[in-house]
C-alpha atoms as a PDB file:
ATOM      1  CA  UNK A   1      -8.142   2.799  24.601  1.00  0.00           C
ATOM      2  CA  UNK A   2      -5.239  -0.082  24.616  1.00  0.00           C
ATOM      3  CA  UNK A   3      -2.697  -1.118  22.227  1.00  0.00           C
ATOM      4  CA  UNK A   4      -2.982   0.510  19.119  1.00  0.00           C
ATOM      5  CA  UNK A   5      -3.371  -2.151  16.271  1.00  0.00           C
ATOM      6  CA  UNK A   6      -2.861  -1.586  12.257  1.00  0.00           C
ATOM      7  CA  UNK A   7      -2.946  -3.684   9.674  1.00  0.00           C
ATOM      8  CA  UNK A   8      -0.737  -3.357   6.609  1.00  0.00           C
ATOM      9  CA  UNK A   9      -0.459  -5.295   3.427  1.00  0.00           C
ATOM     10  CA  UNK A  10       2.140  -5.551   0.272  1.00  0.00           C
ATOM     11  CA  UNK A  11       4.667  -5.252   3.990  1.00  0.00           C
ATOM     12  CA  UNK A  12       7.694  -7.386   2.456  1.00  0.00           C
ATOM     13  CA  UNK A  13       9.553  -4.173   1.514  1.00  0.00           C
ATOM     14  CA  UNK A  14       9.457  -0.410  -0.320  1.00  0.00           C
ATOM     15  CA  UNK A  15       6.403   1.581   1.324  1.00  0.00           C
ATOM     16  CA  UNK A  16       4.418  -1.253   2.959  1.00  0.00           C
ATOM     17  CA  UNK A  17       7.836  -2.135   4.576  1.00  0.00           C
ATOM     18  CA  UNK A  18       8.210   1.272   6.089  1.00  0.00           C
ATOM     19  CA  UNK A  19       4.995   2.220   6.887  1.00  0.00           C
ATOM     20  CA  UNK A  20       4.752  -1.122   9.187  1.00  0.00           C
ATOM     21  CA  UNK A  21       7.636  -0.299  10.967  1.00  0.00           C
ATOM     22  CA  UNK A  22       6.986   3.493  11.217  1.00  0.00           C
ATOM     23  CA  UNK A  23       3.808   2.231  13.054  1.00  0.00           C
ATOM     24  CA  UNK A  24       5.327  -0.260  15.043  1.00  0.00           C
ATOM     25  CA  UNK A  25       7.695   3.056  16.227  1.00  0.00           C
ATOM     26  CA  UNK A  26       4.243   4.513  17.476  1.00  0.00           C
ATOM     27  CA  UNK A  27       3.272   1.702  19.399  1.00  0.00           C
ATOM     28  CA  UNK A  28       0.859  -0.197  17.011  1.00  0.00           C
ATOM     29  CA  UNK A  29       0.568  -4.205  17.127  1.00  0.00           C
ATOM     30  CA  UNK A  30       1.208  -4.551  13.208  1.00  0.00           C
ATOM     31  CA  UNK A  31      -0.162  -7.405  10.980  1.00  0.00           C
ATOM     32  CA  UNK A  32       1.801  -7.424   8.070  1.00  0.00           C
ATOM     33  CA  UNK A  33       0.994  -9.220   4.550  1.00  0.00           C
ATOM     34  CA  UNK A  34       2.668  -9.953   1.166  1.00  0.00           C
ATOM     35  CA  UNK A  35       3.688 -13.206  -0.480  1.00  0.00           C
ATOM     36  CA  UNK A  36       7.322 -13.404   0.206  1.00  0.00           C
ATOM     37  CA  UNK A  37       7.471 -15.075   3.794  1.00  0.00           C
ATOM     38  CA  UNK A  38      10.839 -15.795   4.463  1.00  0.00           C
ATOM     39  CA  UNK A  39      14.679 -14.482   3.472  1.00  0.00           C
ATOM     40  CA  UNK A  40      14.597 -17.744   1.265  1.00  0.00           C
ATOM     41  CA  UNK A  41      11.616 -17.045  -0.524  1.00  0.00           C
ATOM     42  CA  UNK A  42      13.472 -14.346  -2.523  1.00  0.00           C
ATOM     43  CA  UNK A  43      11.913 -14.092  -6.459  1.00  0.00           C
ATOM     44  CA  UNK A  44      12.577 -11.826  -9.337  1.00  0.00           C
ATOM     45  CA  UNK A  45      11.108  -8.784 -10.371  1.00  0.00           C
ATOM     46  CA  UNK A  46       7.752  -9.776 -11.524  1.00  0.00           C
ATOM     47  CA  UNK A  47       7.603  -7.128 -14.836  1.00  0.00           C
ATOM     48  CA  UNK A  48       9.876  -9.501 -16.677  1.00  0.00           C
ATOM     49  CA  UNK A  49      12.145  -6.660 -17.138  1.00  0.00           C
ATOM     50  CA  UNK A  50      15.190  -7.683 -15.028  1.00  0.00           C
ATOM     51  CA  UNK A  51      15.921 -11.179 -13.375  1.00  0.00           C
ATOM     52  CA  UNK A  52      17.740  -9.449 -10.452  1.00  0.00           C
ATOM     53  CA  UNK A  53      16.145 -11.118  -6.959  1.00  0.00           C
ATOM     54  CA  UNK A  54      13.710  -8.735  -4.940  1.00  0.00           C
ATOM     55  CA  UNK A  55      15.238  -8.348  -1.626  1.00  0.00           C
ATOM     56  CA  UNK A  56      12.966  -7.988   1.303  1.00  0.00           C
ATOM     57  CA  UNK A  57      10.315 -10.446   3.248  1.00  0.00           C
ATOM     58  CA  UNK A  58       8.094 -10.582   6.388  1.00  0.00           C
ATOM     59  CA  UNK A  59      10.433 -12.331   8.599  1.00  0.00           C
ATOM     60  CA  UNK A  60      12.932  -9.047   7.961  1.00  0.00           C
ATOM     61  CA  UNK A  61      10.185  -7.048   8.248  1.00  0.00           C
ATOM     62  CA  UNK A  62       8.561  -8.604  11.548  1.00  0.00           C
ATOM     63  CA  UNK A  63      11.883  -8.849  12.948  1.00  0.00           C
ATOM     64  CA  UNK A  64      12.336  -4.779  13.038  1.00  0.00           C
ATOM     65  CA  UNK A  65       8.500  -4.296  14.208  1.00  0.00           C
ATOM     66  CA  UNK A  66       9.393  -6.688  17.414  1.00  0.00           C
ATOM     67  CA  UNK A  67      12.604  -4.496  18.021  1.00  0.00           C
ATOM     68  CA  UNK A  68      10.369  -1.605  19.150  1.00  0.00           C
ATOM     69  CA  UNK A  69       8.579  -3.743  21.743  1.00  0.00           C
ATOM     70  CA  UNK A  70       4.788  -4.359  19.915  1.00  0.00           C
ATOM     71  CA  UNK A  71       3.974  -7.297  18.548  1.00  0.00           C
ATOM     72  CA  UNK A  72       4.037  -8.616  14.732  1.00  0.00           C
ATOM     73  CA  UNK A  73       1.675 -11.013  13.182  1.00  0.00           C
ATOM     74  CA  UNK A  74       3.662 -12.037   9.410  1.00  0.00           C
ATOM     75  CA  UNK A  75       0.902 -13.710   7.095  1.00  0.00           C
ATOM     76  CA  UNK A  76       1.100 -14.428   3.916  1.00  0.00           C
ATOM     77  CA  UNK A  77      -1.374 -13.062   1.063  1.00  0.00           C
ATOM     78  CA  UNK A  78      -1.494 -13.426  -2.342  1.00  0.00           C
ATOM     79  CA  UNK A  79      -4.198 -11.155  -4.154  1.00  0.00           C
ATOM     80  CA  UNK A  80      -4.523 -13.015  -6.871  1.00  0.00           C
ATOM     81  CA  UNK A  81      -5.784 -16.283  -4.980  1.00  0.00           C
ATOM     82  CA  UNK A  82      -9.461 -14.803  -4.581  1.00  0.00           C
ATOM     83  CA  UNK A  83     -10.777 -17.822  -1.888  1.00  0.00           C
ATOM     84  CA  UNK A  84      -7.933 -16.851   0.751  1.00  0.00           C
ATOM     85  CA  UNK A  85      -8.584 -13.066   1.066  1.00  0.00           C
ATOM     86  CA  UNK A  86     -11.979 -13.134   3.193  1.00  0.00           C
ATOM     87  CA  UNK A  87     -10.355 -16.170   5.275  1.00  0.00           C
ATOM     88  CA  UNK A  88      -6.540 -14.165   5.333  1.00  0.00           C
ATOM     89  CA  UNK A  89      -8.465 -11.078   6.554  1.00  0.00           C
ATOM     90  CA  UNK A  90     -10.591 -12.719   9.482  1.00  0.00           C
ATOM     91  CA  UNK A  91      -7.354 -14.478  10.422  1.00  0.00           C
ATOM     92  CA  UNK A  92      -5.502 -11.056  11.049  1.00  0.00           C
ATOM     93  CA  UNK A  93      -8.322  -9.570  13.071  1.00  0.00           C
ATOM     94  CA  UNK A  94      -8.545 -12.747  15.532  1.00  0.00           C
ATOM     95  CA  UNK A  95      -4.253 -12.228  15.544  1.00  0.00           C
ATOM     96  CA  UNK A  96      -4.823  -8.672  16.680  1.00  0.00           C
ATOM     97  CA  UNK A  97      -8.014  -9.247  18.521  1.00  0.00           C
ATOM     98  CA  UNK A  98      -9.334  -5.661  16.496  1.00  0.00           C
ATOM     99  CA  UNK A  99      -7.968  -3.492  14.219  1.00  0.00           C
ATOM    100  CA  UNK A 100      -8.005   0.843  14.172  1.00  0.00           C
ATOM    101  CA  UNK A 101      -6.069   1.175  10.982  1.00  0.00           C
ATOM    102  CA  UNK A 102      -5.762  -0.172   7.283  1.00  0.00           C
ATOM    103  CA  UNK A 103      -3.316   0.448   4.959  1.00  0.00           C
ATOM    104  CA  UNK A 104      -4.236  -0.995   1.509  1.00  0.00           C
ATOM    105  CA  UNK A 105      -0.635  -0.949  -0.170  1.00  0.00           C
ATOM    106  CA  UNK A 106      -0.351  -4.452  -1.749  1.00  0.00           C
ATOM    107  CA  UNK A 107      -0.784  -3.750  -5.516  1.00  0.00           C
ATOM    108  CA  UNK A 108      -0.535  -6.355  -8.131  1.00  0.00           C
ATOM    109  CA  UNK A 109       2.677  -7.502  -9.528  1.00  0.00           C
ATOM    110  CA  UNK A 110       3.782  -8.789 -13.300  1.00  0.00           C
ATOM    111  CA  UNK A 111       3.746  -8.240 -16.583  1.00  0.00           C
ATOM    112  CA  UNK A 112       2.180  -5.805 -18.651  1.00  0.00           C
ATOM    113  CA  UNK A 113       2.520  -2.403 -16.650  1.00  0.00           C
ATOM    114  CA  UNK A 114       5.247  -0.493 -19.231  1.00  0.00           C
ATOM    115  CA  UNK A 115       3.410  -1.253 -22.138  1.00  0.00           C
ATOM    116  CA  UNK A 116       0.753   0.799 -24.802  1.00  0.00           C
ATOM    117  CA  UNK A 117      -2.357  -0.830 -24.445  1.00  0.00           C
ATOM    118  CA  UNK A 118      -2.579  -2.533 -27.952  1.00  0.00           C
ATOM    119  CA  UNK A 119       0.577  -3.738 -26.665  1.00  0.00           C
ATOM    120  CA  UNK A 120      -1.094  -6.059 -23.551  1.00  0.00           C
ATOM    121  CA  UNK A 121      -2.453  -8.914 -23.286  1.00  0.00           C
ATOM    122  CA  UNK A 122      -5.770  -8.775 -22.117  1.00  0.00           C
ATOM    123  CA  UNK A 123      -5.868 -11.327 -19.546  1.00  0.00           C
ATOM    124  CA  UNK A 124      -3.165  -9.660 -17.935  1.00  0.00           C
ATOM    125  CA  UNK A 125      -5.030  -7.059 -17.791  1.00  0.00           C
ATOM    126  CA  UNK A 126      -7.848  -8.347 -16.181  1.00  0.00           C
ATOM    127  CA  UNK A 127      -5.683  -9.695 -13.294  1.00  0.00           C
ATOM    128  CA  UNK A 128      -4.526  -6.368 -12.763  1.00  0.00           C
ATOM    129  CA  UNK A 129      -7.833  -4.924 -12.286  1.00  0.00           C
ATOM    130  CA  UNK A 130      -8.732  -8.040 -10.261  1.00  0.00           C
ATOM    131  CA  UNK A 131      -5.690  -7.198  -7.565  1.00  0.00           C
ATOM    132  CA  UNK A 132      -5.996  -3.869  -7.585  1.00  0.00           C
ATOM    133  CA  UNK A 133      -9.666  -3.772  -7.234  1.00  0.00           C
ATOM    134  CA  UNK A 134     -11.666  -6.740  -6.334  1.00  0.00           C
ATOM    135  CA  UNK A 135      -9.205  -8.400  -4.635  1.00  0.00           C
ATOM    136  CA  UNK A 136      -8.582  -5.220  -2.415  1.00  0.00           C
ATOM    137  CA  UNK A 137     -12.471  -5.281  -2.031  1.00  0.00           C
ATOM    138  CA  UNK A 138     -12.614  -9.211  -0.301  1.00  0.00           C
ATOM    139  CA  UNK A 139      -9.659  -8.522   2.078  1.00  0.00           C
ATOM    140  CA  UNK A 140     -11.649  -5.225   3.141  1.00  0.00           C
ATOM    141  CA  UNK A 141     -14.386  -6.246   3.815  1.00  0.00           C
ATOM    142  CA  UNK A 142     -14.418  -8.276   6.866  1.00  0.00           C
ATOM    143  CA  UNK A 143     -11.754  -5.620   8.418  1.00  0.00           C
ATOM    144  CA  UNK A 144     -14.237  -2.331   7.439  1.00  0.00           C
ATOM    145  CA  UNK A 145     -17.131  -4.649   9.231  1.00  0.00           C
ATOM    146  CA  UNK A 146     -15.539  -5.210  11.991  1.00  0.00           C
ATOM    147  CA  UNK A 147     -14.476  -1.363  12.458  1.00  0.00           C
ATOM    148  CA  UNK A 148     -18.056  -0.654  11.774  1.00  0.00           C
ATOM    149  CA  UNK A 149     -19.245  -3.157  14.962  1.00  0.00           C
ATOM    150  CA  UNK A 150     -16.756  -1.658  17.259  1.00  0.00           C
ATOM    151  CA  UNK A 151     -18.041   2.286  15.776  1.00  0.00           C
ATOM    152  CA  UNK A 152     -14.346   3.024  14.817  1.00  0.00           C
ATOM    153  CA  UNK A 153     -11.592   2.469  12.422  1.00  0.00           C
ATOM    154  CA  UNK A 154      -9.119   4.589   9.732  1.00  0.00           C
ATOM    155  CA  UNK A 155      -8.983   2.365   6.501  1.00  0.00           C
ATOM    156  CA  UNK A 156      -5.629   4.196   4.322  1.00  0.00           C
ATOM    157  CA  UNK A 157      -5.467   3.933   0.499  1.00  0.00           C
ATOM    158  CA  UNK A 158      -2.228   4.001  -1.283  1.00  0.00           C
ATOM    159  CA  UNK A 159      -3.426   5.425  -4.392  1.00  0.00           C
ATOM    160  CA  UNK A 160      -1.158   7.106  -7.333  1.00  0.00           C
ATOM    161  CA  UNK A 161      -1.533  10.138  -9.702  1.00  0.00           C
ATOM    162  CA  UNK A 162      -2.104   7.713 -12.094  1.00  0.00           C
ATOM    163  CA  UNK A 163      -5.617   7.200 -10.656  1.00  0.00           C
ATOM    164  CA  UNK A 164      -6.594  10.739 -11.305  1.00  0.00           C
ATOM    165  CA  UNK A 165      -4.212  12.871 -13.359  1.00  0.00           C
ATOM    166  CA  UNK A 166      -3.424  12.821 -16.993  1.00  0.00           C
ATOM    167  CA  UNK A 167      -0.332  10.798 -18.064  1.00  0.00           C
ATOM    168  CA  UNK A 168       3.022  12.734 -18.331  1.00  0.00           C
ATOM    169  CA  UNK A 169       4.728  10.629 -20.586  1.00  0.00           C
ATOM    170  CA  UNK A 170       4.132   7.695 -22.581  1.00  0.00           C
ATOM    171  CA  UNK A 171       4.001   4.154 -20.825  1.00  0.00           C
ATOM    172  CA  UNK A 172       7.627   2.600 -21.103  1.00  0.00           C
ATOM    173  CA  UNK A 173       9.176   6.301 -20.951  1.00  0.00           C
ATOM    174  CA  UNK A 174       8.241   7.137 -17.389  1.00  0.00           C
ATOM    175  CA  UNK A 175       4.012   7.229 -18.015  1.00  0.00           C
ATOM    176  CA  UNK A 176       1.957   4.523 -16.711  1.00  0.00           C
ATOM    177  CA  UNK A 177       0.235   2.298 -18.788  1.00  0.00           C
ATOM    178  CA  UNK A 178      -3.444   1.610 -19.365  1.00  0.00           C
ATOM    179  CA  UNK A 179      -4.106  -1.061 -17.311  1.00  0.00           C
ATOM    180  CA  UNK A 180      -2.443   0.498 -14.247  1.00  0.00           C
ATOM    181  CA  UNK A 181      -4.436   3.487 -14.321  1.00  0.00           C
ATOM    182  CA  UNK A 182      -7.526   2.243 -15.015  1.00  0.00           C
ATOM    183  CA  UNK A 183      -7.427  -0.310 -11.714  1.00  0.00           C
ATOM    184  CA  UNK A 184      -5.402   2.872  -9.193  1.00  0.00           C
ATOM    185  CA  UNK A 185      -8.421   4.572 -10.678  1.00  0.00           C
ATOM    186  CA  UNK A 186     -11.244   2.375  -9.159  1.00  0.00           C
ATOM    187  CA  UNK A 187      -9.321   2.021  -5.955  1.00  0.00           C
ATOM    188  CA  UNK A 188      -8.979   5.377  -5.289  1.00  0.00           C
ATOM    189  CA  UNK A 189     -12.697   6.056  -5.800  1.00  0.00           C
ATOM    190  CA  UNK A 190     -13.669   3.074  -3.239  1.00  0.00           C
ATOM    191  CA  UNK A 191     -12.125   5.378  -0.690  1.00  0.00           C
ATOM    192  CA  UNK A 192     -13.878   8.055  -1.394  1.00  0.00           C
ATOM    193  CA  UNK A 193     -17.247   6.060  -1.725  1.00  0.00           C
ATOM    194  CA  UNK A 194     -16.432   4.345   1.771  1.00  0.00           C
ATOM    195  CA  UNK A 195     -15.992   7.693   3.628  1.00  0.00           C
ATOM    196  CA  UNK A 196     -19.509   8.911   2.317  1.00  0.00           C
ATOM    197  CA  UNK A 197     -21.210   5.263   3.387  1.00  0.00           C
ATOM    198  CA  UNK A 198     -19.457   5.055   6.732  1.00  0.00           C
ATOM    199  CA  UNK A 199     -18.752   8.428   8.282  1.00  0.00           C
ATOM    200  CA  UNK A 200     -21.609   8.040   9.880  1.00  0.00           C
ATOM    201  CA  UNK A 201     -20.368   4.701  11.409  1.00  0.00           C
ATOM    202  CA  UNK A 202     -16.849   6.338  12.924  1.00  0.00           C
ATOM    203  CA  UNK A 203     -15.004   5.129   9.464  1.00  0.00           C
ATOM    204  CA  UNK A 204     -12.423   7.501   8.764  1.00  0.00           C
ATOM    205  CA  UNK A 205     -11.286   6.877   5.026  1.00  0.00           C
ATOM    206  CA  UNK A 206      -8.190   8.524   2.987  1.00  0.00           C
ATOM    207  CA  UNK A 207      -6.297   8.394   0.058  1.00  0.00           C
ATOM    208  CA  UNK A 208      -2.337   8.769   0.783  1.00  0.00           C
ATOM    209  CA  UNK A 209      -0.647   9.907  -2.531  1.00  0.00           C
ATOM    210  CA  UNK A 210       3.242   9.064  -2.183  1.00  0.00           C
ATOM    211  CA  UNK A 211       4.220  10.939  -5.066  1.00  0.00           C
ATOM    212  CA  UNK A 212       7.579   9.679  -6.610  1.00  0.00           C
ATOM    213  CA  UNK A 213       9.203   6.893  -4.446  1.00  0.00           C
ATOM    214  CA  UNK A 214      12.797   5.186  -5.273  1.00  0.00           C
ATOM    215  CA  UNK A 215      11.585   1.778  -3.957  1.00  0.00           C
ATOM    216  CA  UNK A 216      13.598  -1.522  -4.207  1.00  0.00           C
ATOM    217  CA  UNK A 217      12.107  -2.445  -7.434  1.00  0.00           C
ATOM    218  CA  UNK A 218      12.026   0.643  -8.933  1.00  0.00           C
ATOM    219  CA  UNK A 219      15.545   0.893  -8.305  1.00  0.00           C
ATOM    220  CA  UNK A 220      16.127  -2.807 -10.179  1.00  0.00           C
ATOM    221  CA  UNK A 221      13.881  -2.240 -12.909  1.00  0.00           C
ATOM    222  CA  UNK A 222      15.096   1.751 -13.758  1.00  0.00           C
ATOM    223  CA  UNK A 223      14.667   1.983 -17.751  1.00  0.00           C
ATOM    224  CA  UNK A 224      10.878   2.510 -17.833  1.00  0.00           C
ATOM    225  CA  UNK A 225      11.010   4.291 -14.109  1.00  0.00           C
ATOM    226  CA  UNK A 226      14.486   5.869 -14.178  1.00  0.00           C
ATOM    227  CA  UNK A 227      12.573   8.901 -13.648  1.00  0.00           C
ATOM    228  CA  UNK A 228      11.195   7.774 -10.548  1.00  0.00           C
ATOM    229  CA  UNK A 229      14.162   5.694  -9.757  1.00  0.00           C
ATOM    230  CA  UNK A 230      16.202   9.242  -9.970  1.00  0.00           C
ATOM    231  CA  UNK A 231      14.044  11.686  -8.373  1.00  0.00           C
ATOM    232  CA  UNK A 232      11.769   9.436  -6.133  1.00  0.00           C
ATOM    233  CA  UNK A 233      11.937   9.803  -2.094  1.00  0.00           C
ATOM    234  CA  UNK A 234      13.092   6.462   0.368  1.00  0.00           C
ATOM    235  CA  UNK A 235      10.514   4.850   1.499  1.00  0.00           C
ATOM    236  CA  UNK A 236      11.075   5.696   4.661  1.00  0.00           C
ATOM    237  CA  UNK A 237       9.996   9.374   4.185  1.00  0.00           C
ATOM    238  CA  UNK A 238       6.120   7.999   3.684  1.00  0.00           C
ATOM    239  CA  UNK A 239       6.345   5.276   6.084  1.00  0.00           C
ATOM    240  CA  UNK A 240       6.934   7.919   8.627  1.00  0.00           C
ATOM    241  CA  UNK A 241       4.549  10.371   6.923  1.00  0.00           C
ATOM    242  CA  UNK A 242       1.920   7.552   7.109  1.00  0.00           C
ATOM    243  CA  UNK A 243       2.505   6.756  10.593  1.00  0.00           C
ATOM    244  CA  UNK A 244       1.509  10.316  11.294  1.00  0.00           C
ATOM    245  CA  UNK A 245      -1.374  10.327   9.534  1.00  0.00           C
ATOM    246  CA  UNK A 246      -2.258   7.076  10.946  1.00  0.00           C
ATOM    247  CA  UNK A 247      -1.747   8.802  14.411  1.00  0.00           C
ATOM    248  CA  UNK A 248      -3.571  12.054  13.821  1.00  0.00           C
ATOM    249  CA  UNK A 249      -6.863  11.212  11.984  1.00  0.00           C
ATOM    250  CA  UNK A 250      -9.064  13.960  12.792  1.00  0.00           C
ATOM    251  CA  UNK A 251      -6.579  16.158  11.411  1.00  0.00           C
ATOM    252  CA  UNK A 252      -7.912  15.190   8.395  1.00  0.00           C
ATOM    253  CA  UNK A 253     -11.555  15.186   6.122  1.00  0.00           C
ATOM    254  CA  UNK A 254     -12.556  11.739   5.621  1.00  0.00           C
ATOM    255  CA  UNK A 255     -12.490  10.702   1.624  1.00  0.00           C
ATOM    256  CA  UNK A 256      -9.584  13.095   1.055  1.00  0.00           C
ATOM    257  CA  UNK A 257      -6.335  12.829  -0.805  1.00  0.00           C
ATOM    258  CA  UNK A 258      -3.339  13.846   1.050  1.00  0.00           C
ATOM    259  CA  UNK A 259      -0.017  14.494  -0.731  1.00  0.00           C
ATOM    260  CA  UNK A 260       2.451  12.720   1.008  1.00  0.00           C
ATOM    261  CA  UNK A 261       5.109  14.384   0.282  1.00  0.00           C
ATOM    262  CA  UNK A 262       3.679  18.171   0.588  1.00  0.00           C
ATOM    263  CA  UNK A 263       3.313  16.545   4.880  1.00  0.00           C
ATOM    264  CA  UNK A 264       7.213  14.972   4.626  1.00  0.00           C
ATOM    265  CA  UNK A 265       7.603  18.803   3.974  1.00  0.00           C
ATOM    266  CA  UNK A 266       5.580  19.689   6.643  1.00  0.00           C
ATOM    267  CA  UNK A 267       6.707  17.648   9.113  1.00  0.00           C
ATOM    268  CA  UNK A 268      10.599  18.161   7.801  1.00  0.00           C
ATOM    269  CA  UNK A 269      11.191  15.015   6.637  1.00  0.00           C
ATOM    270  CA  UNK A 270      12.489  16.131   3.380  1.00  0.00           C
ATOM    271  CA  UNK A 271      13.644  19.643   2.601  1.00  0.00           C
ATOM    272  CA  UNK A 272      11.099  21.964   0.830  1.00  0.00           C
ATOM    273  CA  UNK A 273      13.140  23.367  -2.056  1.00  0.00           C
ATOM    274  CA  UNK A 274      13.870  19.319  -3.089  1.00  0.00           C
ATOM    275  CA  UNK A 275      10.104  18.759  -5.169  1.00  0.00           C
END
């Protein structure tokens, strides 16, 4: 079948970062994606909650995918700039010539998340369900056609409990906040609708729940996340968990959601007695 090729976006650092390179360790071509290019390029924390600088970008990232011998294709995306996506997505298929997996990881990032929801400002919340929804929806679509033409392709959904469980705690004290849920909650049902439209096509479809992860800006913001901050797995754990996945498809029901961290487990990642 040839080189393997995946495609994975929000790639700059915490999960996206890790999954890429997990892949890249199994001898996937990766195209990677996110807004912060270069080690110059570094910004703050987009919440508004702490001015540290994110660390992390695609050159980094690129620079460990090439290490293992495949090939790396850094592009930048922002979700919010709604003309780009469609063009952004047909430019990574050309880059990779086709593409077998997806991993939709890119979320939207700013202000707003922490926050009761007669405490938002409504147009942030619309661009919130905008990137973590329709915007998800453009850059898709021209990659879930193409699978479709070829009669094969896994598209991977990094969804969140917030999409389908009730909150544990109130936004700004470890919860999630209204706006959050709401958009994880339409993206993980697009997975599920997908894998009912185009099983028939060879369109594998999943949703990859990471559970708590102690990401880079998790770790800067804490306060509102210590929780996660405290308790959360590396990154590292799911990217490898993902590259598994990613590997072993018919292992798994199409329009599912997989704990990630009940396969770390599994696979001995992470010791059994730890969550």
């Amino acid at each position: 079948m040839g080189k393997r090729t995946a495609v994975v976006t929000g790639a700059s650092r915490g999960i996206g970062k890790a999954s890429a390179i997990a892949l890249a360790k199994m001898g996937f071509d990766v195209a990677i994606t996110a807004r912060t290019m270069s080690k110059e390029d570094q910004s703050p924390e987009p919440s508004g909650l702490s001015a540290k600088m994110l660390p992390g970008s695609l050159e980094e990232t690129a620079e460990i995918i090439r290490s293992f011998n495949v090939q790396a294709f850094p592009t930048y995306m922002d979700l919010m700039e709604r003309d780009d996506l469609v063009p952004t997505a047909e430019a990574v298929i050309e880059s990779l010539g086709s593409v077998d997996v997806l991993l939709s990881n890119a979320v939207y990032s700013g202000p707003g998340n922490y926050g009761r929801f007669l405490d938002n400002d409504l147009d942030g919340v619309a661009d919130r369900i905008f990137g973590n929804v329709t915007a998800q929806m453009f850059f898709l679509k021209p990659i879930l056609a193409s699978m479709v033409e070829r009669g094969r392709g896994t598209l991977l959904f990094m969804t969140s409990a917030a999409a389908y469980e009730s909150p544990f705690a109130m936004p700004g004290k470890g919860g999630w906040g209204s706006a959050y849920t709401v958009s994880k909650g339409g993206f993980h049902r697009l997975a599920i609708q997908l894998g009912y439209e185009y099983g028939i096509d060879g369109i594998t479809t999943l949703n990859l729940q990471p559970g708590l992860v102690a990401t880079e800006r998790v770790k800067i913001v804490r306060g509102p996340v210590e929780n996660v901050a405290s308790l959360g797995v590396e990154p590292e754990v799911i990217g490898e968990v993902v590259a598994h996945i990613a590997s072993n498809t018919s292992d798994y029901i199409s329009g599912e959601t997989i704990q990630l961290q009940n396969v770390a487990k599994e696979l001995g990642l992470i010791p059994s007695s730890d969550f």
